[in-house]
N, C-alpha and C. Protein backbone atom coordinates (compact mmCIF):
# COMPACT_ATOMS: atom_id res chain seq x y z
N UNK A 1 7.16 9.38 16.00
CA UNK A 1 5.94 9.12 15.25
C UNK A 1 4.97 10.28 15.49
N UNK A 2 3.91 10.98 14.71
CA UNK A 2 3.04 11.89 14.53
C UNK A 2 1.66 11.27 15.09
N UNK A 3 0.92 11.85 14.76
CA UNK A 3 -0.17 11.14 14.54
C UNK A 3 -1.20 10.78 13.63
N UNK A 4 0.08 11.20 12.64
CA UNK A 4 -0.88 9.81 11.52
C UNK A 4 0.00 8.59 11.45
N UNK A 5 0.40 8.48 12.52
CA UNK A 5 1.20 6.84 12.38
C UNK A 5 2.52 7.03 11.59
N UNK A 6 3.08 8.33 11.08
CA UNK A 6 4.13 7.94 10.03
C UNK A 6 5.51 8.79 11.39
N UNK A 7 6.66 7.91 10.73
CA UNK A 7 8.20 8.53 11.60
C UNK A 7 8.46 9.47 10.81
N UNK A 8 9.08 10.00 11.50
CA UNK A 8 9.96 11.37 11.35
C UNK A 8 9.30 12.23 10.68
N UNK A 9 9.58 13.03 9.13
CA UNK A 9 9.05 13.97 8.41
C UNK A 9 8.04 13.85 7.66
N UNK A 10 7.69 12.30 7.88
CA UNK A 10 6.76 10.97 6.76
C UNK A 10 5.27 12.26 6.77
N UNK A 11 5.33 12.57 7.80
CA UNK A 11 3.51 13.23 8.09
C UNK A 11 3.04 14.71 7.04
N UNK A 12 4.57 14.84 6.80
CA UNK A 12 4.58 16.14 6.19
C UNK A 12 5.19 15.98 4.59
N UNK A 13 5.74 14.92 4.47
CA UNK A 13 5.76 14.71 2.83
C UNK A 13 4.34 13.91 1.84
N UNK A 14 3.70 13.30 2.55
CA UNK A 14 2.22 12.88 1.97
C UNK A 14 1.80 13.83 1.76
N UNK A 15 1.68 15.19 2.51
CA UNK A 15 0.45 15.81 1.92
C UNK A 15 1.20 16.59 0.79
N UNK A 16 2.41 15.89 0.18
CA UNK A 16 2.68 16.68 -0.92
C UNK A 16 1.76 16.56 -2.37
N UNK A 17 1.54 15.52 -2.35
CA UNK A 17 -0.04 14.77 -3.29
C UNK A 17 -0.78 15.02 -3.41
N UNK A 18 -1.75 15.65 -4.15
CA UNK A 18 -2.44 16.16 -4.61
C UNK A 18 -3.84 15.70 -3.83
N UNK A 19 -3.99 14.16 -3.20
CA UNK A 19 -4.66 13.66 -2.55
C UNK A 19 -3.96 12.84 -1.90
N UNK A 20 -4.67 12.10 -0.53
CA UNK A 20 -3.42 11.44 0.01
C UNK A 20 -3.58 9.80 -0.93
N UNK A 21 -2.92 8.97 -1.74
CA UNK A 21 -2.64 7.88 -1.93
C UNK A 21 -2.14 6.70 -1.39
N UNK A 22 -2.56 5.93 -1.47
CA UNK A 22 -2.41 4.46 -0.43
C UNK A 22 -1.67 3.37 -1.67
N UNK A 23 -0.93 2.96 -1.62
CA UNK A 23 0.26 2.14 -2.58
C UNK A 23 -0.25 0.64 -2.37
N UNK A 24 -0.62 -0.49 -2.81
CA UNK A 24 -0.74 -1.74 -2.31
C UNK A 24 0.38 -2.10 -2.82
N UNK A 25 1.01 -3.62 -1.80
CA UNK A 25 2.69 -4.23 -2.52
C UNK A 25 2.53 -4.19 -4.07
N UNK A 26 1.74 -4.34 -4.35
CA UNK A 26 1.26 -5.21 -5.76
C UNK A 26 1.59 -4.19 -6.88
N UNK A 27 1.39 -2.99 -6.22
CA UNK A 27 1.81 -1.66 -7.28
C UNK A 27 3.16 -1.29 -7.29
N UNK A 28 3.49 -1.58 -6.51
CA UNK A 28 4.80 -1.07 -5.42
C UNK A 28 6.02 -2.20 -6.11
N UNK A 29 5.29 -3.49 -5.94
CA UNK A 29 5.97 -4.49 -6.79
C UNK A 29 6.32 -4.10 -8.30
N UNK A 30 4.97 -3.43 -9.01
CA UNK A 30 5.39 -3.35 -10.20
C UNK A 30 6.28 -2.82 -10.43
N UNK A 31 6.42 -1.68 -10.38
CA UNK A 31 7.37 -0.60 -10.27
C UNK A 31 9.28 -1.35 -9.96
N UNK A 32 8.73 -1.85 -8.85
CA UNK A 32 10.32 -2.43 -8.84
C UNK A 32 11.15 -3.68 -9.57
N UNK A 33 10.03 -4.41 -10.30
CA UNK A 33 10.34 -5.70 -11.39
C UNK A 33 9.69 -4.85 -12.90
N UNK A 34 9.51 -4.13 -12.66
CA UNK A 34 9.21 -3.10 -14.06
C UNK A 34 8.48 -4.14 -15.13
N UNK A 35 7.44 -3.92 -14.11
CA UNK A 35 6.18 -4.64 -14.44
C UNK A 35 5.36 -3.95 -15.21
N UNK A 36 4.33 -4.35 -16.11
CA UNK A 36 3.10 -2.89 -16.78
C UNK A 36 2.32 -2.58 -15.50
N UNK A 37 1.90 -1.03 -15.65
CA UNK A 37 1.13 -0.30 -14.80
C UNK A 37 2.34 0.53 -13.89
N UNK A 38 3.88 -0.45 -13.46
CA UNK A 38 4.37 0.48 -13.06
C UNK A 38 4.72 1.84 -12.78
N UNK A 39 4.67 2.08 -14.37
CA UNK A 39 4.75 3.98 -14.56
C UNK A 39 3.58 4.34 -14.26
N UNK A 40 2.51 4.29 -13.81
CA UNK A 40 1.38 5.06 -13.33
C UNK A 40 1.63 5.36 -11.86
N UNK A 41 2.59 4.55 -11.15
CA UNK A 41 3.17 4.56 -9.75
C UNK A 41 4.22 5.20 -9.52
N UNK A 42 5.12 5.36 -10.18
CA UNK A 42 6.33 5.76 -9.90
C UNK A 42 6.02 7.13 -9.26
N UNK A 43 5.60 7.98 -9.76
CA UNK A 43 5.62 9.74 -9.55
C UNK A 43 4.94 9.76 -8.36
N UNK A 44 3.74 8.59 -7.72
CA UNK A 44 3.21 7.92 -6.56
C UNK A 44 4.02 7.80 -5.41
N UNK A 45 5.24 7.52 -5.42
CA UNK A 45 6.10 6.84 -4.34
C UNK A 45 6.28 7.62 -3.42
N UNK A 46 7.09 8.78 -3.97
CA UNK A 46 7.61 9.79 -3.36
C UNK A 46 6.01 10.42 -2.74
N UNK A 47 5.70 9.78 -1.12
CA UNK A 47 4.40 10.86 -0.71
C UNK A 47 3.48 9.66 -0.78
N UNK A 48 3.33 8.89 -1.42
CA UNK A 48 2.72 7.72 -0.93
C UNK A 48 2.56 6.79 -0.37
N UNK A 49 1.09 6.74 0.59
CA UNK A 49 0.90 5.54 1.88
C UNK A 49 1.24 4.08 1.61
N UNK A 50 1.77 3.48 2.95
CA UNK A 50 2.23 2.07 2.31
C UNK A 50 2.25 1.74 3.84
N UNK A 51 0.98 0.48 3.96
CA UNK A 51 0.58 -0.14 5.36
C UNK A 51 2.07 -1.01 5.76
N UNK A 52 2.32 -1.35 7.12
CA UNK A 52 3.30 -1.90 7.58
C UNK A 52 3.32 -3.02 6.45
N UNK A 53 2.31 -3.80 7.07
CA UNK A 53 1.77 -5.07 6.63
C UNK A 53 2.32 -5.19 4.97
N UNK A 54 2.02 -4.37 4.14
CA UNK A 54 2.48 -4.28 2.58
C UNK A 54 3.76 -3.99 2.65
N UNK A 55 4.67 -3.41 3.34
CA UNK A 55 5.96 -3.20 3.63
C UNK A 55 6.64 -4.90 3.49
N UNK A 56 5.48 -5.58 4.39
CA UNK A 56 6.31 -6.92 5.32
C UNK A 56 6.13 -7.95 3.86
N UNK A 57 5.50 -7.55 2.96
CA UNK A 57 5.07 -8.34 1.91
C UNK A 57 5.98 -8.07 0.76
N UNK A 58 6.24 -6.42 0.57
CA UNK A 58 7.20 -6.19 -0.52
C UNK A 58 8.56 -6.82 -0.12
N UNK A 59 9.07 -6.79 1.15
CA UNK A 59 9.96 -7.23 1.43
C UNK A 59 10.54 -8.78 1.37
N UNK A 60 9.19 -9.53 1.73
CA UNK A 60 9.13 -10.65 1.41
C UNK A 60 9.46 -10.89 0.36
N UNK A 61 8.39 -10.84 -0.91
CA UNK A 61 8.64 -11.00 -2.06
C UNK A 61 10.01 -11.05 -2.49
N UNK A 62 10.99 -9.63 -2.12
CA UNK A 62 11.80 -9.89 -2.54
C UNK A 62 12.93 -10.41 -2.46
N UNK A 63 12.89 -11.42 -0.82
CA UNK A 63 13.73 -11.77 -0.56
C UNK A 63 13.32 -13.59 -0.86
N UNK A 64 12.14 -13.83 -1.51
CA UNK A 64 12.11 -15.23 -2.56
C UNK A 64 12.67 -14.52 -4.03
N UNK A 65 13.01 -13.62 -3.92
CA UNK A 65 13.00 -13.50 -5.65
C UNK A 65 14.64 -13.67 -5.55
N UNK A 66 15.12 -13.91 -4.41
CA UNK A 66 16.51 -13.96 -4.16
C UNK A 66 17.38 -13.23 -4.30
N UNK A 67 16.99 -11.67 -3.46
CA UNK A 67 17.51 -10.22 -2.78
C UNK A 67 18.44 -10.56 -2.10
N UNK A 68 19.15 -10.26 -1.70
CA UNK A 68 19.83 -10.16 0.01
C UNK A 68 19.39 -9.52 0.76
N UNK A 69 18.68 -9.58 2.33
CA UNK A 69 17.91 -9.46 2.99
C UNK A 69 18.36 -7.54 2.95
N UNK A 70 19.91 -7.43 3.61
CA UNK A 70 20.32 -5.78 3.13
C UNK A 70 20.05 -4.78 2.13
N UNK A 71 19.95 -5.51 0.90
CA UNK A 71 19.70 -4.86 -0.69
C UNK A 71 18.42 -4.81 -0.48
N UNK A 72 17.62 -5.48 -0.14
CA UNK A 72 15.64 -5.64 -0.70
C UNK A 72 15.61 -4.25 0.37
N UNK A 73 16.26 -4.26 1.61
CA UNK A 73 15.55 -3.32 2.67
C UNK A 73 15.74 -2.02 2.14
N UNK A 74 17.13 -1.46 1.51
CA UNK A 74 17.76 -0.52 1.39
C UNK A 74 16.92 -0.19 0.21
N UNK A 75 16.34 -1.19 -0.87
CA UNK A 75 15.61 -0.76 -2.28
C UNK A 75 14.35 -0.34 -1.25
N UNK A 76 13.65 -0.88 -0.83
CA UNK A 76 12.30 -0.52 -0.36
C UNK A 76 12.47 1.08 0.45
N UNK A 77 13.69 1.27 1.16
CA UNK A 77 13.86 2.05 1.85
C UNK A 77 14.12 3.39 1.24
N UNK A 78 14.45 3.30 0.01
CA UNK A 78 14.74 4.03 -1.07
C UNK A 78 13.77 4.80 -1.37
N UNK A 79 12.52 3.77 -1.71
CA UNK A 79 11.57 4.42 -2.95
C UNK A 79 10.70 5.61 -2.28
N UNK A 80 10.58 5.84 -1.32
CA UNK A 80 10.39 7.15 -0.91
C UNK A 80 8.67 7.32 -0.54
N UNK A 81 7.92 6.49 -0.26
CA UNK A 81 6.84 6.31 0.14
C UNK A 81 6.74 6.33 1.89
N UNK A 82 5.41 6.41 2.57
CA UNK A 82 5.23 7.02 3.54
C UNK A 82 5.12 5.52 4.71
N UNK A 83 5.59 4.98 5.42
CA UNK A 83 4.94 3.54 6.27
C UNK A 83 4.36 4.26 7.08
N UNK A 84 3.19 4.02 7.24
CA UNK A 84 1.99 3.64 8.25
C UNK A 84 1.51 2.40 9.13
N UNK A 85 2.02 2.70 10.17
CA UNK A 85 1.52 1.58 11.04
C UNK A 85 0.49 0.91 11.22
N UNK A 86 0.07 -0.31 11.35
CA UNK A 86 -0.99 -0.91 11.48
C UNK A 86 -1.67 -0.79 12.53
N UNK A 87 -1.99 0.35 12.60
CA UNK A 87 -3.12 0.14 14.47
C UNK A 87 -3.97 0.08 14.76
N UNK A 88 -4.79 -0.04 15.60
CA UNK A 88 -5.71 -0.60 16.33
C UNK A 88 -7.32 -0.19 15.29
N UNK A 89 -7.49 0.74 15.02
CA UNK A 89 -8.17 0.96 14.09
C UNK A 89 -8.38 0.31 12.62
N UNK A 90 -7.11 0.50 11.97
CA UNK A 90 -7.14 -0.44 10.83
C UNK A 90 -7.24 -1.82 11.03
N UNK A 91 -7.19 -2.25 12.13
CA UNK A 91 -7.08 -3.80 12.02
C UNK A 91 -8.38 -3.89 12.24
N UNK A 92 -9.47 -3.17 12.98
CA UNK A 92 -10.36 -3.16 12.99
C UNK A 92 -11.29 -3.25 11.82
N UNK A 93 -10.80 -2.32 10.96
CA UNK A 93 -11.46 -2.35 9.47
C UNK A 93 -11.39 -3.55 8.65
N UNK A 94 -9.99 -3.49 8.45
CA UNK A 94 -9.39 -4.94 8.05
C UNK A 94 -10.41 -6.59 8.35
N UNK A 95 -10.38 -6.25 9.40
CA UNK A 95 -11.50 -7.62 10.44
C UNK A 95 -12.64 -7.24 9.57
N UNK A 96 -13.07 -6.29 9.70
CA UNK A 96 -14.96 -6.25 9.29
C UNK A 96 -14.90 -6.27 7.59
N UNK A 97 -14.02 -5.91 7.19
CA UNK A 97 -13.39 -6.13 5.78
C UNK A 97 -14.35 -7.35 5.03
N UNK A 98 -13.88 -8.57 5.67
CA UNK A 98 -13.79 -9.93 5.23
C UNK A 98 -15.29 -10.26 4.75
N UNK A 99 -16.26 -9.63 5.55
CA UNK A 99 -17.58 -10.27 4.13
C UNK A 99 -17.70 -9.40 3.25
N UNK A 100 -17.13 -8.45 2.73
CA UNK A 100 -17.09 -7.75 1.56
C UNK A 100 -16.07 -8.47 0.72
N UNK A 101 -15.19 -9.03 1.26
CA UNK A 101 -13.86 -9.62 0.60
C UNK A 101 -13.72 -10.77 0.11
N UNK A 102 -14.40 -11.45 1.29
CA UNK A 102 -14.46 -12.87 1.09
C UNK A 102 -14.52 -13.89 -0.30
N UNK A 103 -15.98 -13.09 -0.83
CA UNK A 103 -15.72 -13.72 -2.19
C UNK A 103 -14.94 -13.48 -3.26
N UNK A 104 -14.29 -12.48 -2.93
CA UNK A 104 -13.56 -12.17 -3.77
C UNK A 104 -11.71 -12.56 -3.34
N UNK A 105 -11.78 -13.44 -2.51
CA UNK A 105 -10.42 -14.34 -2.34
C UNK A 105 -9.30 -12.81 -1.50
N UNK A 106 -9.67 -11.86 -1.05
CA UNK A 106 -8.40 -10.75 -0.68
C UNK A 106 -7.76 -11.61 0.56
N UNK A 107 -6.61 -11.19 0.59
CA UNK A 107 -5.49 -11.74 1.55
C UNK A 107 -5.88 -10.53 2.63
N UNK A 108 -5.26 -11.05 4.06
CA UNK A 108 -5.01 -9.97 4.98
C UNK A 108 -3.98 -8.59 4.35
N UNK A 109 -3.13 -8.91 3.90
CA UNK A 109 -2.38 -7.78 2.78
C UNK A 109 -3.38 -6.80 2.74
N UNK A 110 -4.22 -7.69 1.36
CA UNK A 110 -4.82 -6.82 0.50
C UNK A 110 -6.29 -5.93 1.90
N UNK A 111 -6.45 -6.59 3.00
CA UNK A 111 -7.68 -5.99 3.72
C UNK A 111 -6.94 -4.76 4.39
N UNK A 112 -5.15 -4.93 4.83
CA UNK A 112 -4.61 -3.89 5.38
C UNK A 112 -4.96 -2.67 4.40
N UNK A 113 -4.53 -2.82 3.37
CA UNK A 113 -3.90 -1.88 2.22
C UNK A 113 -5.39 -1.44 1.83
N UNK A 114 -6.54 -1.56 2.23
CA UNK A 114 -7.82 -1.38 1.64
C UNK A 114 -8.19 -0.53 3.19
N UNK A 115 -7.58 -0.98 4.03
CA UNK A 115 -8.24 -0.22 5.68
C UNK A 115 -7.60 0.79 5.76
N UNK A 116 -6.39 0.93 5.21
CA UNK A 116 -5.31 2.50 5.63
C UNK A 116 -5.88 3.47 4.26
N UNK A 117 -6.57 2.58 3.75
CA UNK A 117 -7.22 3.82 2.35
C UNK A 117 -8.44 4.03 3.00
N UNK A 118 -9.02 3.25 3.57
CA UNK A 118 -10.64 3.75 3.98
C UNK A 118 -10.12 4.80 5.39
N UNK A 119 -9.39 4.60 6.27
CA UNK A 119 -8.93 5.02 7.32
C UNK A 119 -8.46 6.11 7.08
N UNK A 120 -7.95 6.92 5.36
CA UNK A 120 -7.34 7.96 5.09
C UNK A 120 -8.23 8.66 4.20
N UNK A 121 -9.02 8.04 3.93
CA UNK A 121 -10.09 8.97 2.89
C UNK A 121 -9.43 8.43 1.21
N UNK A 122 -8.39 7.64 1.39
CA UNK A 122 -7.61 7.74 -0.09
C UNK A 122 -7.85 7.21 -0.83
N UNK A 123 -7.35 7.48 -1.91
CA UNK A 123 -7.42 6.71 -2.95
C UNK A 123 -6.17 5.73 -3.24
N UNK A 124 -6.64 4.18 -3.84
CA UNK A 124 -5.75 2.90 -3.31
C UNK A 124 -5.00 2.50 -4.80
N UNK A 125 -4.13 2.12 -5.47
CA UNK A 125 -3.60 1.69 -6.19
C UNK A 125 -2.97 0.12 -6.32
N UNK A 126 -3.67 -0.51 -6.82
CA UNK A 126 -3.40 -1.74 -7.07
C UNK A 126 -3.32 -2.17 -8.47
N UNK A 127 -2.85 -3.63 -8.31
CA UNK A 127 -2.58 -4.20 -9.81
C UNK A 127 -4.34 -5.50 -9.80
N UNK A 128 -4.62 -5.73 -8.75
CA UNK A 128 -5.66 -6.50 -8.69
C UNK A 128 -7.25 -5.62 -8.93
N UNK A 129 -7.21 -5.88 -10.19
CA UNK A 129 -8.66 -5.39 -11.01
C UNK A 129 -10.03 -6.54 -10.26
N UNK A 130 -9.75 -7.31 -9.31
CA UNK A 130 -11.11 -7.37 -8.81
C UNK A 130 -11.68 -6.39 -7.45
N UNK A 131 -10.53 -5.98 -7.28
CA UNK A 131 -11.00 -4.96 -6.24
C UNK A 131 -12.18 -3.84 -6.43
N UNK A 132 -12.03 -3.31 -7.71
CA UNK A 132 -12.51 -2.81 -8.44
C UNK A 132 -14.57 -2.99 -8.49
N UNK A 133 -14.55 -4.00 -8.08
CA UNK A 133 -15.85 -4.48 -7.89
C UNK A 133 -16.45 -4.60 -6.20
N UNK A 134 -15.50 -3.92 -5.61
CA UNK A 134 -15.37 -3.49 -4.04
C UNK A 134 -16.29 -2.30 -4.33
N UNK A 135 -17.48 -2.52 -3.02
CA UNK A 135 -18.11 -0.53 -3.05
C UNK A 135 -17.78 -0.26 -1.36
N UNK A 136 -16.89 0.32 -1.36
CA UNK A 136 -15.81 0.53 0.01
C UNK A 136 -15.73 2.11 0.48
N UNK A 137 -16.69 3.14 -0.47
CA UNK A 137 -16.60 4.40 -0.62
C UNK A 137 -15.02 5.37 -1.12
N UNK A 138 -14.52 4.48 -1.67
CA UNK A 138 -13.10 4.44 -1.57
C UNK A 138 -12.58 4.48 -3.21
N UNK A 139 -11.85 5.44 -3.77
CA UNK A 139 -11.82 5.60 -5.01
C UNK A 139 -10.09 4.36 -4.94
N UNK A 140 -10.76 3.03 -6.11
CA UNK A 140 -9.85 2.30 -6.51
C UNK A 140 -9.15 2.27 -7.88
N UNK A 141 -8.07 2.29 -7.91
CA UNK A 141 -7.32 2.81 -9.81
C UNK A 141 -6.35 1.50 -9.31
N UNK A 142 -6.86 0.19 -10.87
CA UNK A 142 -6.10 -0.65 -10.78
C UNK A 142 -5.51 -0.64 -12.00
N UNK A 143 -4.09 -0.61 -12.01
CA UNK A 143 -3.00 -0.05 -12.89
C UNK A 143 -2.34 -0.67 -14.31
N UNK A 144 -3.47 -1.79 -14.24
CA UNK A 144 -3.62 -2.48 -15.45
C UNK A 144 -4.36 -3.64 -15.39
């Protein structure tokens, strides 16, 4: 691990992006049920941030959508995006998150995937257009 939290070469393929990008499941999802907004993500993957926590969620998802636990890992493992660990910092953010969030219903997910973008300077990609009404200093593009 580096020290931006990513294994192996992860630290040095993000900054292939033009800026660094933060992926929420929700985008990440689209893309893989070829959902709308997907194609605004795809060219995203390759070099784009993706919190543990959204990892543990895409994975989820797809093992109710009735994956085989091997296939969902190996697809996720595929798409070529960066995991970032959840540490001590982001969870921090995450925590203080919640009265900005609150009314607006965000899951712990969605506070990870909002703390590794504030924590990176990035810009966040989601499919949830209320985020959007977040002032987090944090440039949000919700993908439909």
């Amino acid at each position: 691990m580096n020290e931006n939290g990513l294994s192996g070469s992860a630290g040095q393929r993000w900054k292939k992006l033009p800026k660094a990008i933060v992926l929420d499941s929700s985008a990440v999802l689209a893309v893989i049920f070829d959902e709308p907004g997907g194609e605004a993500v795809v060219n995203l993957l390759q070099g784009g941030l993706l919190s543990t926590v959204n990892l543990t969620e895409i994975h989820t998802k797809l093992l109710l959508d009735g994956r085989a636990a091997d296939h969902a890992w190996n697809r996720i493992q595929s798409m070529g995006f960066e995991v970032c660990f959840f540490d001590n910092e982001q969870a921090r953010i995450a925590a203080e998150l919640i009265g900005k969030t609150k009314p607006f219903g965000l899951s712990l997910g969605d506070r990870a995937c909002l703390a590794l973008a504030i924590d990176r300077k990035a810009t966040v990609y989601t499919t949830d257009r209320i985020w959007k009404k977040l002032d987090l200093g944090i440039e949000i593009v919700a993908i439909r």
